[in-house]
Structure formats: C-alpha cells, structure tokens
Protein backbone atom coordinates (compact mmCIF):
# COMPACT_ATOMS: atom_id res chain seq x y z
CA UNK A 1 23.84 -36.02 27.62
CA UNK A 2 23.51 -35.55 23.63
CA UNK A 3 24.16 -39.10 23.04
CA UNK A 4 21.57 -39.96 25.52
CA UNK A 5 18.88 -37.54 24.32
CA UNK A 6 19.87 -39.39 20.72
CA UNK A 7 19.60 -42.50 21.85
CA UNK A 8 16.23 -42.11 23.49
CA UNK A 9 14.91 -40.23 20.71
CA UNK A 10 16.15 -43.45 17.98
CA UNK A 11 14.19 -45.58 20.69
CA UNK A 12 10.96 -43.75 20.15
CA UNK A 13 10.16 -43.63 16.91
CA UNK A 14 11.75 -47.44 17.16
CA UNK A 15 8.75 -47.74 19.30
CA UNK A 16 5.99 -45.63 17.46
CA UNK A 17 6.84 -48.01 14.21
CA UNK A 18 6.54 -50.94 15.87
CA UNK A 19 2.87 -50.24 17.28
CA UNK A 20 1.50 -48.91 13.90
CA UNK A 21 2.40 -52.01 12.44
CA UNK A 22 1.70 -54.31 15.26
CA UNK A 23 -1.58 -52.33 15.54
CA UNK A 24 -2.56 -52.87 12.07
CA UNK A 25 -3.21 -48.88 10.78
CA UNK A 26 -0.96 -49.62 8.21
CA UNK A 27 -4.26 -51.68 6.67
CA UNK A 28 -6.29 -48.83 6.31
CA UNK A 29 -6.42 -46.04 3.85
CA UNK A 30 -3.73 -44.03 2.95
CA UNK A 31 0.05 -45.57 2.55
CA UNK A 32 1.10 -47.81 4.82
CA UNK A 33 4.61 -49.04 6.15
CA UNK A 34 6.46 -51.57 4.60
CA UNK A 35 5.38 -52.97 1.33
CA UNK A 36 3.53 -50.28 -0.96
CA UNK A 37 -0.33 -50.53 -0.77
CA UNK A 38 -2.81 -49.93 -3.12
CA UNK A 39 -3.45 -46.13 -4.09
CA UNK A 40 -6.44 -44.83 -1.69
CA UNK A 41 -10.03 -43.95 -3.98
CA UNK A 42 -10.16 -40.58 -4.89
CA UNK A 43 -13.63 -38.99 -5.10
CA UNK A 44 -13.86 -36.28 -7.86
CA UNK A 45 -15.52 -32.75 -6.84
CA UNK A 46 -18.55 -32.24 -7.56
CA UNK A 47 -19.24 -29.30 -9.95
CA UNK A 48 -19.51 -25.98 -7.84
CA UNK A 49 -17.77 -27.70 -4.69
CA UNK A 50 -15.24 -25.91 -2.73
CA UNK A 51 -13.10 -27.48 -0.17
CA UNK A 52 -12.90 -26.57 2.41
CA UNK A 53 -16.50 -25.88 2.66
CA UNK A 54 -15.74 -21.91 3.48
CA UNK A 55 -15.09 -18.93 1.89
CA UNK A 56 -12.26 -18.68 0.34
CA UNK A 57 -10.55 -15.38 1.70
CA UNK A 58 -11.47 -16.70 5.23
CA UNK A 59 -9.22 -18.60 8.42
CA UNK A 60 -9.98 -21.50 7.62
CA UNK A 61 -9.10 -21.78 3.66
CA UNK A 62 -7.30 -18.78 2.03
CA UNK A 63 -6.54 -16.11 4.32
CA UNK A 64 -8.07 -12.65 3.24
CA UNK A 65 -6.54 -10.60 0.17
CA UNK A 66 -3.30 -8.61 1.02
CA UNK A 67 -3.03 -5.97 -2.15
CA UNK A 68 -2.37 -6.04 -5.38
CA UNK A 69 0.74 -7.17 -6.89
CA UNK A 70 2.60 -5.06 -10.05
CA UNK A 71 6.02 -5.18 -11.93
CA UNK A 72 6.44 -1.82 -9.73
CA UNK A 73 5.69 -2.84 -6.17
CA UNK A 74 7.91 -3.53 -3.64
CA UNK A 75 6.02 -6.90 -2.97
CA UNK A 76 6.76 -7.91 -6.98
CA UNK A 77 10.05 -10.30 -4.84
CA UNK A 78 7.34 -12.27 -3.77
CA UNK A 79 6.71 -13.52 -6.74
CA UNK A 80 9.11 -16.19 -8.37
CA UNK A 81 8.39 -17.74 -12.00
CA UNK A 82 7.45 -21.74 -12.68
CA UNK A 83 9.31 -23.12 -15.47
CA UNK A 84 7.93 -26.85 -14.74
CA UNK A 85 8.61 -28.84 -17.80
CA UNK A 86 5.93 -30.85 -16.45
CA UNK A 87 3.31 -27.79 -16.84
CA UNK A 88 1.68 -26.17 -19.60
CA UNK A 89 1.43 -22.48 -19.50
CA UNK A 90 -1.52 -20.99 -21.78
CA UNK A 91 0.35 -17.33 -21.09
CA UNK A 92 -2.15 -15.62 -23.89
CA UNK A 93 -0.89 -12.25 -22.67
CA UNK A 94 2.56 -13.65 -24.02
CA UNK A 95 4.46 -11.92 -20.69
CA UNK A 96 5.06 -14.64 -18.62
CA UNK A 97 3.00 -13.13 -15.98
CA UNK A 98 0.74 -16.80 -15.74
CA UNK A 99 4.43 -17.96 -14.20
CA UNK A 100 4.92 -15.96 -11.64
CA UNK A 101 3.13 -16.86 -8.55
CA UNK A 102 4.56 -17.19 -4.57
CA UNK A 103 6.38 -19.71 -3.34
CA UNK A 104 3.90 -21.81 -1.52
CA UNK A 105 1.95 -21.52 -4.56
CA UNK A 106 4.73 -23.10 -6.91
CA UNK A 107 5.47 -25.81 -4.87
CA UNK A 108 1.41 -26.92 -4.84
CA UNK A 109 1.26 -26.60 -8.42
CA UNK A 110 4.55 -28.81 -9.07
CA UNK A 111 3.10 -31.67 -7.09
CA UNK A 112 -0.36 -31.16 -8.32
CA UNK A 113 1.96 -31.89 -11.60
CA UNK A 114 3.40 -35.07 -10.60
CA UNK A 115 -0.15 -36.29 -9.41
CA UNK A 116 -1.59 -35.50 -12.84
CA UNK A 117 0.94 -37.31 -15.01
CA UNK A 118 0.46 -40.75 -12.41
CA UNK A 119 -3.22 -40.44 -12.54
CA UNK A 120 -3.59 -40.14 -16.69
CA UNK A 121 -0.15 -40.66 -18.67
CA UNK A 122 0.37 -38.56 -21.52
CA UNK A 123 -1.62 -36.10 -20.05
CA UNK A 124 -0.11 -32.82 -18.40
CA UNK A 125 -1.00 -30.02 -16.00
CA UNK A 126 -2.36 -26.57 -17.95
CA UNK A 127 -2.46 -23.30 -16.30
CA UNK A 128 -4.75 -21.23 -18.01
CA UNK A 129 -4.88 -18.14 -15.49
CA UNK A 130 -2.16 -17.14 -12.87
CA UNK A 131 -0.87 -13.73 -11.70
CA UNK A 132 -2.75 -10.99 -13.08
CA UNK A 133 -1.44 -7.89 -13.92
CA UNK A 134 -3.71 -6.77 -15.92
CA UNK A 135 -7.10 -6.18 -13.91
CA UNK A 136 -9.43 -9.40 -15.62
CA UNK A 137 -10.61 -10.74 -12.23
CA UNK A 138 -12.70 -9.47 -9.67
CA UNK A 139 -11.97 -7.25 -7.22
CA UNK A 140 -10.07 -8.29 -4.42
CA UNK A 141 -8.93 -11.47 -6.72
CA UNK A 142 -6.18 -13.84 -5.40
CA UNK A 143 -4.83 -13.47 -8.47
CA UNK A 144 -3.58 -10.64 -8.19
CA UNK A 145 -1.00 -11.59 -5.30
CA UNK A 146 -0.16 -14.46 -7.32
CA UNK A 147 -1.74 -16.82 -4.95
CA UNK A 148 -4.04 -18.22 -7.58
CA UNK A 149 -4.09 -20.21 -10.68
CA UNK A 150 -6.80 -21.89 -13.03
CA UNK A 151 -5.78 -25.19 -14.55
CA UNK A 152 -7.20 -27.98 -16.41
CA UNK A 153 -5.53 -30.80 -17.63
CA UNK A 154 -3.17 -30.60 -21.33
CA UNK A 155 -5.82 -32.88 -23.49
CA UNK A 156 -8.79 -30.61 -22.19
CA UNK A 157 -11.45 -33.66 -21.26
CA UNK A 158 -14.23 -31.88 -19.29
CA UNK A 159 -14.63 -35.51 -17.83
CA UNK A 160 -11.17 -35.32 -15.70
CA UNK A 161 -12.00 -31.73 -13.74
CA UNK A 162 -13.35 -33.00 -11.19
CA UNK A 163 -10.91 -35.40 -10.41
CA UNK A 164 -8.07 -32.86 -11.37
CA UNK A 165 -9.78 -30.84 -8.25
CA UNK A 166 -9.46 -33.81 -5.48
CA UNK A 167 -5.97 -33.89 -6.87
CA UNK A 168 -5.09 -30.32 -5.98
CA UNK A 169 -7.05 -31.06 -2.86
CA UNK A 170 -4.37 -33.64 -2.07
CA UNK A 171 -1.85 -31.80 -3.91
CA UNK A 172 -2.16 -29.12 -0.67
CA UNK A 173 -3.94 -25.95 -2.19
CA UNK A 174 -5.53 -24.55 0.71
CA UNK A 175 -8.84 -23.71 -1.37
CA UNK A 176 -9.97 -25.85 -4.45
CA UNK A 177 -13.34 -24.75 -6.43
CA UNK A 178 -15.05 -26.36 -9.46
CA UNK A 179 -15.58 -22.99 -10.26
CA UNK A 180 -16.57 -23.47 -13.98
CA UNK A 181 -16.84 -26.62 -16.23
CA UNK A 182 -13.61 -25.03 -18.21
CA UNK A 183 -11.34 -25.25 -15.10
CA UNK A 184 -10.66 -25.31 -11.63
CA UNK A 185 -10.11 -22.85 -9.73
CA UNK A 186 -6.98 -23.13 -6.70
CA UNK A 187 -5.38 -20.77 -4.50
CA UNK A 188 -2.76 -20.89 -1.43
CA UNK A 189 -2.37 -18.93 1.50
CA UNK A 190 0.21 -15.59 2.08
CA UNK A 191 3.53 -16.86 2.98
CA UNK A 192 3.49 -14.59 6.10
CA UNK A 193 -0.13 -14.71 6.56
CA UNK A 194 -1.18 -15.29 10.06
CA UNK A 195 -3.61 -17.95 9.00
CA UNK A 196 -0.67 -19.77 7.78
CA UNK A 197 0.57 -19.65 11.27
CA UNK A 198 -2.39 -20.35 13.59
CA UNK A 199 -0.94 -23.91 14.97
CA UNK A 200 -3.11 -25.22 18.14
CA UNK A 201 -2.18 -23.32 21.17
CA UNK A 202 -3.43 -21.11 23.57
CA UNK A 203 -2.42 -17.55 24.58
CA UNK A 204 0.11 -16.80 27.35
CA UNK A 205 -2.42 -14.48 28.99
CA UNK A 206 -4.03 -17.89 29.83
CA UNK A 207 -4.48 -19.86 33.10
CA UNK A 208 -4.62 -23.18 34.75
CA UNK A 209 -5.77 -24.10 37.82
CA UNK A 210 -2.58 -25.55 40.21
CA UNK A 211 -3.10 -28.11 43.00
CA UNK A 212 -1.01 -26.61 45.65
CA UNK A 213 -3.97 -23.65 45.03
CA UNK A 214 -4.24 -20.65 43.33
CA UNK A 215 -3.97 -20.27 39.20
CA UNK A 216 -0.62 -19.54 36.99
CA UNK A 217 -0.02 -18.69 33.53
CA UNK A 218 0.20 -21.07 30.98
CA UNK A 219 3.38 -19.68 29.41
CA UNK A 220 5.01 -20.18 33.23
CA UNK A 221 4.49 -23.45 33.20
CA UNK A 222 7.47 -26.19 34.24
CA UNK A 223 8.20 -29.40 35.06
CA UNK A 224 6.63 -30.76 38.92
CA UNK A 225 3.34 -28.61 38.41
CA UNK A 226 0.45 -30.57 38.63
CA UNK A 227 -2.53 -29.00 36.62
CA UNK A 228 -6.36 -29.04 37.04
CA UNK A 229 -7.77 -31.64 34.42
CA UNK A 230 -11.06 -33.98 33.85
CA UNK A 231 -11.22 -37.48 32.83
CA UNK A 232 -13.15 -39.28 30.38
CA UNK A 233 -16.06 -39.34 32.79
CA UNK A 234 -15.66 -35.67 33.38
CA UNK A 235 -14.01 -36.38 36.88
CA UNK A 236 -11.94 -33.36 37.81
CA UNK A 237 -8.47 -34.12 39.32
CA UNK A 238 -4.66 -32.75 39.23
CA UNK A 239 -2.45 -33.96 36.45
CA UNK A 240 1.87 -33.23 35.19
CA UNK A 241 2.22 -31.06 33.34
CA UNK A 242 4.83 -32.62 31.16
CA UNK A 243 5.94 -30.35 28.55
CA UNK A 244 5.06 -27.94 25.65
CA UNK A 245 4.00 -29.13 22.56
CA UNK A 246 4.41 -25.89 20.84
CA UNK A 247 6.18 -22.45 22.45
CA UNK A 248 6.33 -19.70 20.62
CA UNK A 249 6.95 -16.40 22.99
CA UNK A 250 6.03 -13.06 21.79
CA UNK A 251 4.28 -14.29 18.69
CA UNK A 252 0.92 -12.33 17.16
CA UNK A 253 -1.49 -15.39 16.97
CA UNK A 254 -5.21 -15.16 15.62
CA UNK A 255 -7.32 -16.89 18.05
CA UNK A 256 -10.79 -17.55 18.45
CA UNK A 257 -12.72 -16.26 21.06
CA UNK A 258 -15.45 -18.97 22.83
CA UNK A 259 -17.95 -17.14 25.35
CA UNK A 260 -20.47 -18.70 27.83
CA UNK A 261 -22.55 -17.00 30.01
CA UNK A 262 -24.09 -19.65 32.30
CA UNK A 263 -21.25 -20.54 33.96
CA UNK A 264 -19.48 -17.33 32.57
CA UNK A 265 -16.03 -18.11 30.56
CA UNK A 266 -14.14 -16.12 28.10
CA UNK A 267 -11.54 -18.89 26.73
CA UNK A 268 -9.17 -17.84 23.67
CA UNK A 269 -7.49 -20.81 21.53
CA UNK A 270 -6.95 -21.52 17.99
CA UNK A 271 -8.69 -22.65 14.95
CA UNK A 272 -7.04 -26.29 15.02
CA UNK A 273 -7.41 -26.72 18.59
CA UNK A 274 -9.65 -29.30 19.96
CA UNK A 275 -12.25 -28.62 22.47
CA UNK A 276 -14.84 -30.57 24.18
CA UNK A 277 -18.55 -30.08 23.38
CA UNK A 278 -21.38 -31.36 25.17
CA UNK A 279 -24.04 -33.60 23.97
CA UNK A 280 -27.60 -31.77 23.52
CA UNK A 281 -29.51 -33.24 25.94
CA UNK A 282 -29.50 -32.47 29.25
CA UNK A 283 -26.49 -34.16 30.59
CA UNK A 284 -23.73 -32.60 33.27
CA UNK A 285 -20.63 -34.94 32.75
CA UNK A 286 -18.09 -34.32 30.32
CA UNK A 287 -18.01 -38.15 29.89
CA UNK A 288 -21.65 -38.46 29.36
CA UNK A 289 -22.11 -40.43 25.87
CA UNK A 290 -22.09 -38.03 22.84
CA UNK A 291 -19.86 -35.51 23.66
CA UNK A 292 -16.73 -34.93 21.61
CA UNK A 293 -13.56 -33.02 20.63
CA UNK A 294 -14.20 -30.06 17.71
CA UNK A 295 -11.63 -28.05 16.16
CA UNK A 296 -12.48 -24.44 17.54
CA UNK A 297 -12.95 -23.34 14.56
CA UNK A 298 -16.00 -25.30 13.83
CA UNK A 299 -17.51 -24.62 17.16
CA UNK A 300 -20.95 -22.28 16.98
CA UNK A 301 -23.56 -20.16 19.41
CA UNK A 302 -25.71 -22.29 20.86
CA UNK A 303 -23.28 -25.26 21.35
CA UNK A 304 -22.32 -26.75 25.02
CA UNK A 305 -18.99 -26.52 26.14
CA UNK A 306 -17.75 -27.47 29.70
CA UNK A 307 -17.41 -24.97 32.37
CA UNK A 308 -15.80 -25.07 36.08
CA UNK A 309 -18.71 -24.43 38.47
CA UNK A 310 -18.84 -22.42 41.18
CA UNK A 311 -16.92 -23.81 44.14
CA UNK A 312 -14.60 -25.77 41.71
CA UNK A 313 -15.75 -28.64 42.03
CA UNK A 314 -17.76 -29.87 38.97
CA UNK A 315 -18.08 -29.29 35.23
CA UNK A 316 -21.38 -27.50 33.89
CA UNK A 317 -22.29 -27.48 30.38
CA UNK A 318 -22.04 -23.94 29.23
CA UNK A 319 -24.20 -22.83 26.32
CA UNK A 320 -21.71 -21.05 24.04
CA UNK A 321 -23.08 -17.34 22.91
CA UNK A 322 -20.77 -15.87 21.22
CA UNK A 323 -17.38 -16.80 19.24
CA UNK A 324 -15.48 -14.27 17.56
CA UNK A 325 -11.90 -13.76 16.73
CA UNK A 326 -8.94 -11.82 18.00
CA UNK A 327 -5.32 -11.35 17.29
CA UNK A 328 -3.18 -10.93 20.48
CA UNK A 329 0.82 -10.46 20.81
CA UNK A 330 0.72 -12.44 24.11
CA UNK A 331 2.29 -15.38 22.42
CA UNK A 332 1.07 -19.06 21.76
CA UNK A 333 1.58 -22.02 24.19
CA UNK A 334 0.47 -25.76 23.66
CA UNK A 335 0.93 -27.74 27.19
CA UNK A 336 0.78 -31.12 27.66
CA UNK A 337 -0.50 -32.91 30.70
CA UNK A 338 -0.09 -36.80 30.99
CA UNK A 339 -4.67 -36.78 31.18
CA UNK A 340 -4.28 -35.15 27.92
CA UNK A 341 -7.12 -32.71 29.16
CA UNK A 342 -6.27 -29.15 30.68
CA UNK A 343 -8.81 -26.56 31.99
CA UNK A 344 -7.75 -23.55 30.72
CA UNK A 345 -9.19 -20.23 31.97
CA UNK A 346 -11.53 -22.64 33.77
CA UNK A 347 -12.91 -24.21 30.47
CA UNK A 348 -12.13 -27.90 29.35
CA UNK A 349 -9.58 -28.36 26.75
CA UNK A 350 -8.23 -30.98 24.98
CA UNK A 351 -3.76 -30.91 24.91
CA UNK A 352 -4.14 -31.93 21.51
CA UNK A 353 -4.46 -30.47 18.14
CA UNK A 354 -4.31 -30.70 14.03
CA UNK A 355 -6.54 -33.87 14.08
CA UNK A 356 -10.14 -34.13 15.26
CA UNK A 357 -9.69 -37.32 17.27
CA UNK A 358 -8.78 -36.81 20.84
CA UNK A 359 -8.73 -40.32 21.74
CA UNK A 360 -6.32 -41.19 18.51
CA UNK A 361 -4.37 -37.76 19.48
CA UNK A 362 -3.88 -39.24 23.48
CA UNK A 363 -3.13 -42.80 21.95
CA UNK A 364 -0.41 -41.21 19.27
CA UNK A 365 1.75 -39.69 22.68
CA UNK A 366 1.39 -42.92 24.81
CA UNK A 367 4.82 -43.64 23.94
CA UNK A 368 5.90 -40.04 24.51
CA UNK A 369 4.34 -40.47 27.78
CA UNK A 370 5.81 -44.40 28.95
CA UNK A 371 9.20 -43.49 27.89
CA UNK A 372 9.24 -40.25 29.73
CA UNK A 373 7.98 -42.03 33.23
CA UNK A 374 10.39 -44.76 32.48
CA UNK A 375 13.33 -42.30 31.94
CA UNK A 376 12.68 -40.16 35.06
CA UNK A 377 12.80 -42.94 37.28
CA UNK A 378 15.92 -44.38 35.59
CA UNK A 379 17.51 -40.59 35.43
CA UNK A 380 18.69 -38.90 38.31
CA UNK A 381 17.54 -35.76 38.92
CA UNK A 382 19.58 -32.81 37.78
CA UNK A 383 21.29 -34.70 34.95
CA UNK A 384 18.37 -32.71 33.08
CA UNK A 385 15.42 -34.17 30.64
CA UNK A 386 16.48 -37.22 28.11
CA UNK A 387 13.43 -35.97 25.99
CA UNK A 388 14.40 -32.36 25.90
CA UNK A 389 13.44 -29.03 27.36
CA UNK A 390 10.41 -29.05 28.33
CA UNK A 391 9.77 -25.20 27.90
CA UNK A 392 12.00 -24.94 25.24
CA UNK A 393 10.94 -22.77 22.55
CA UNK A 394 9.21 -24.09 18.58
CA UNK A 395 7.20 -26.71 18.28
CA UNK A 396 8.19 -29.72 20.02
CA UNK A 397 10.21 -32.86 17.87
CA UNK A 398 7.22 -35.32 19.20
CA UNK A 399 4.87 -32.95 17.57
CA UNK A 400 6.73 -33.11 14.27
CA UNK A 401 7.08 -37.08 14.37
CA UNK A 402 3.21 -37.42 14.42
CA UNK A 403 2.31 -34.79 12.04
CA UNK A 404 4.81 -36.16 9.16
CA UNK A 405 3.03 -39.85 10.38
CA UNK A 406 -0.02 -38.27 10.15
CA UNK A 407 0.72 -36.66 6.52
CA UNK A 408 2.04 -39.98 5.53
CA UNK A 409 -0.96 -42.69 6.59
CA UNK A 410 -4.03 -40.09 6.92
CA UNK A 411 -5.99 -38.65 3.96
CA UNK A 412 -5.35 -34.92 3.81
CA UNK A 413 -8.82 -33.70 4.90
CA UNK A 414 -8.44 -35.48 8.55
CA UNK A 415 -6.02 -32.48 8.90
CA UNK A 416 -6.98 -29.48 10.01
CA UNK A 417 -5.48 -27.31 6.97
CA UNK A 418 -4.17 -24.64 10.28
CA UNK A 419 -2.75 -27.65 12.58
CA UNK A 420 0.92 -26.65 11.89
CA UNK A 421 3.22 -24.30 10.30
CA UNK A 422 4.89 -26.15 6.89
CA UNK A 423 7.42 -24.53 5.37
CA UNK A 424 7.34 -23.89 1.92
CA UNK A 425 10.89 -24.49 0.86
C-alpha cells in the first residue's frame, strides 16, 4: 500500500508539471519551469507606503505587540543573534543588541541580503535599528520583541529605498513601510502568534447540509457524504466530500466572524479564506455576472454574501452587517468537495484558500480530483485511499504541492500573507 500511495503521488505532480507547461503559465510573470526566465519588474514603494495596506500590529500584517523583551526576561531565548557576513550592523550602542532579533525575523533579513547584493553589486544590506533595549521607540514598538529592524542599503543612496522596500516585500517581511527617507522600516510576525497560524479553514463547531437530510459537523466529515453545494450559476445541489485540505483538532484559531440579517447567518472562517460576494445590483444568483471570491478578511458591512433561503431551496443575497473577530478552541477544518463550493452554516463558501482566485484554486486540484475518481474505480474498496487519509490530521500534501508552486511562479502579493503556516527553520 506505501508503494502504491508513492507511486500515485510521483504520478501527480508528474501530471501537475506537465499541464503548467503545456498550459503555458510558465510564460507569465514570476519564474517559470525549465529554462530560467527573465527576472519579473519590481516596482519601488512609494515614500510613506506600507504593504500590506493595514496597520501594522493588526491580522493581516504584524500581529499585535506581545511585551517587551530584556537581557532579564524569560522570553530573552527568543531572541538569537545575526552574524550575516552579508549584513552591515550600524550597532551604535556597541552591545550587539541590533543582532539579536527572532527567528522568523533572521531568516527575512538574510534573504532580503541575498536580494540586495543581486539587485546592486558591491552594495550590502545595513541595519541601522534592531532590538531595542534601551527604550528609543515608541511605545508598544516591535522593536522591542526583536521583531523589527530599520535598514538601508551599505552605500546609503536615498535613490535605492524604495526599491530596497519591494525587496523586503519579496524578501517575506510581513509589514514593509517607507517610513522615513533615511530607511525602511520592516517587521515579522511572533513565532507563536496566532496570526501566524490562521491558515483557511473553518471551525469544527461548523455545519453542512447532508443529502440523506439533516446537518453534521464539519470536523465529522468522511468519505461517501455528499454535501450541500452551488454551482457557478448558483444552482444548489449535493456534492463528495472528498477530503480535508487542512485538519487541525483542538487548535485555538482566530476567525472572523461574517453576520447577515436578511436571511440571518452567523458564519465563522478565516482571514485567507475565500468567500463569495454578490454583485451590487439587484441580482439573486450566485452565478449572476460580477460576483466573486474575497479573502474574509477583506470582506466589509454592507457587502452581499449568499445565504440559504427559507425552505432550502435557493440562495439570497445577504447584506453583511457586521464582521468581527473571535478566537475559538473548537479546532480548524478545510473540506474539500469535488464542486469546490460548500455551504457552511448555510452560507456559500468557497473549499479553497491562500489565493484570491477561485476558479485558478478549482483548476490547480483538477488533477487531485481525476486521479482520485480514476483510482477509486481502479481500487477495490477496503484496500484503503491511494491518496491518503482523508481525515487525517495537518495540512494535506496536495495543499503543500500548490502552495510551494504557487511561491515559486506567483508574485508574493497574490498570496494571502495568512494562507499557510511556514516554518521558520
């Protein structure tokens, strides 16, 4: 059974390969397969731009400020020094405390590194401002965790900082500001933080609608039941559920909260989920030209999102009134239906996360999907799934093919910066 789940995975990504090149994505931006391509335009910041376009001790960037770091605290581990021959270290306090940062930190600046030396030769990385022991930032400063540094590049040309900050942007800094026309500003997420965590999944306290009747909990999903879903016309019907993209039982997840009144629905999913939103006129079909998939993090009061009517038979457009945010301990569950749609809690869903595309998202798993129908019909039953567990817990390998694809050919920004938990080491 090993060999076979082996042999079927080698034939996948076999297969995935073969229709990126044959569909021709490798010609777009970004590196492609094969021979190397041309390096993709870079467009400098603009002085006093942040990206992403939020706050920085918010979800979506940062993540908010966890205490101050000293030589005394317990937390002091968490910092680990940068001796990068490759970086310059201004270090005017002359303690080495503009080394010491965390680990996700570190490895940002060391590629940022790399990227700086390629872009001008002869020219180097400078730090200018790192951990801070010593109170010179403002309250509440990510500087103080060692989660932020200041930099500027070795020969000190005013003319490269705005480059330098779409660098870090691609370097992975989770917030990049042109804070001042002497450097740029960068910081990284806490490497526990539960906005480095969020993923795209939904809480096991949620439901789907089953076609032998009644509801169930997502998290008790398996293999056989067939789920309430829509089509691209907004059609309701019953699809597989096929397996779970991510599983993660027990966990404490941050999720936003999206509430309608008119139909009423309370559904709970996070920030780099997609959901569908509803054109603004006054049009009934989830199909209906102009409605699309938005991360839930960038949906707002006042938007339409689609809502089971009474009777269950029909999707309403649901004027959203509130969103907020909650952290629950239910854990987080991602399913995957072969429509690649899912009404959850009787709201319209997309399967799909990380990237705000459904269609390219539904296209990505057609192989996932053909080679799973081709193997169940070839497989007798009981000998168990050739594509693994289904329920099995951590994010799913399929899931982890796409997303180092989608690292490799996609600019960085077509990422949501929450879509999926990257380790650091």
């Amino acid at each position: 059974m090993d060999e076979m789940l082996l042999l079927t995975r080698i034939l996948l990504v076999g297969f995935i390969c073969a229709l990126l090149v044959s569909s021709g994505l490798t010609c777009g931006p970004g590196r492609g397969i094969g021979k190397r391509r041309h390096p993709k335009k870079l467009t400098p910041l603009a002085y006093k731009q942040f990206i992403p376009n939020v706050a920085e001790k918010t979800l979506g960037a940062s993540g908010r400020y966890e205490g101050k770091i000293t030589r005394n605290s317990e937390r002091f581990k968490e910092l680990t020094p940068n001796y990068n021959p490759d970086i310059i270290f201004k270090d005017e306090e002359n303690t080495g405390a503009d080394r010491l940062m965390t680990q996700r930190c570190k490895d940002k600046l060391n590629a940022l590194a790399i990227s700086v030396m390629n872009q001008w030769p002869g020219v180097k990385l400078r730090v200018t401002e790192g951990w801070d022991e010593d109170g010179h930032h403002s309250e509440e400063s990510l500087h103080y965790e060692g989660r932020a540094v200041d930099i500027t590049t070795s020969d000190r040309d005013r003319s490269k900082y705005g480059m330098l900050a779409r660098l870090a942007v691609e370097a992975g800094f989770d917030w990049v500001y042109y804070e001042s026309k002497a450097h740029i500003h960068c910081s990284v997420k806490a490497e526990n933080s539960v906005a480095a965590k969020s993923g795209g999944c939904f809480p096991g306290s949620a439901t789907v609608h089953l076609e032998k009747g009644g509801t169930k909990l997502v998290k008790d999903l398996r293999p056989g039941d067939r789920v309430l879903v829509a089509d691209t016309e907004g059609r309701l019907l019953y699809s597989d559920f096929l397996t779970f993209l991510d599983r993660e039982d027990g966990s404490h997840k941050l999720f936003y909260v999206i509430e309608t009144r008119q139909p009423r629905a309370r559904l709970l999913l996070t920030a780099a989920h997609l959901l569908f939103v509803a054109p603004q006129q006054n049009q009934s079909e989830a199909g209906s030209a102009g409605s699309r998939a938005l991360f839930a993090s960038r949906v707002r009061p006042g938007q339409r999102v689609f809502v089971l009517g009474e009777g269950g038979r029909r999707l309403l457009p649901a004027a959203v009134h509130r969103v907020s945010l909650r952290e629950e301990a239910s854990g987080a569950y991602a399913p995957l239906t072969a429509q690649g749609t899912i009404l959850i809690d009787r709201v319209l869903a997309s399967c799909y996360a990380v990237i705000e595309e459904h269609s390219w998202a539904h296209w990505a798993f057609a192989p996932f999907r053909l080679l799973q129908a081709l193997l169940a019909a070839l497989c007798p039953a009981g000998m168990g799934s050739p594509m693994g567990d289904p329920t099995a817990p951590g994010i799913h390998w399929y899931s982890r093919l796409l997303y180092r694809i989608g690292s490799w050919v996609l600019d960085s920004d077509s990422l949501h910066p929450l879509g999926m938990m990257v380790s650091s080491s």
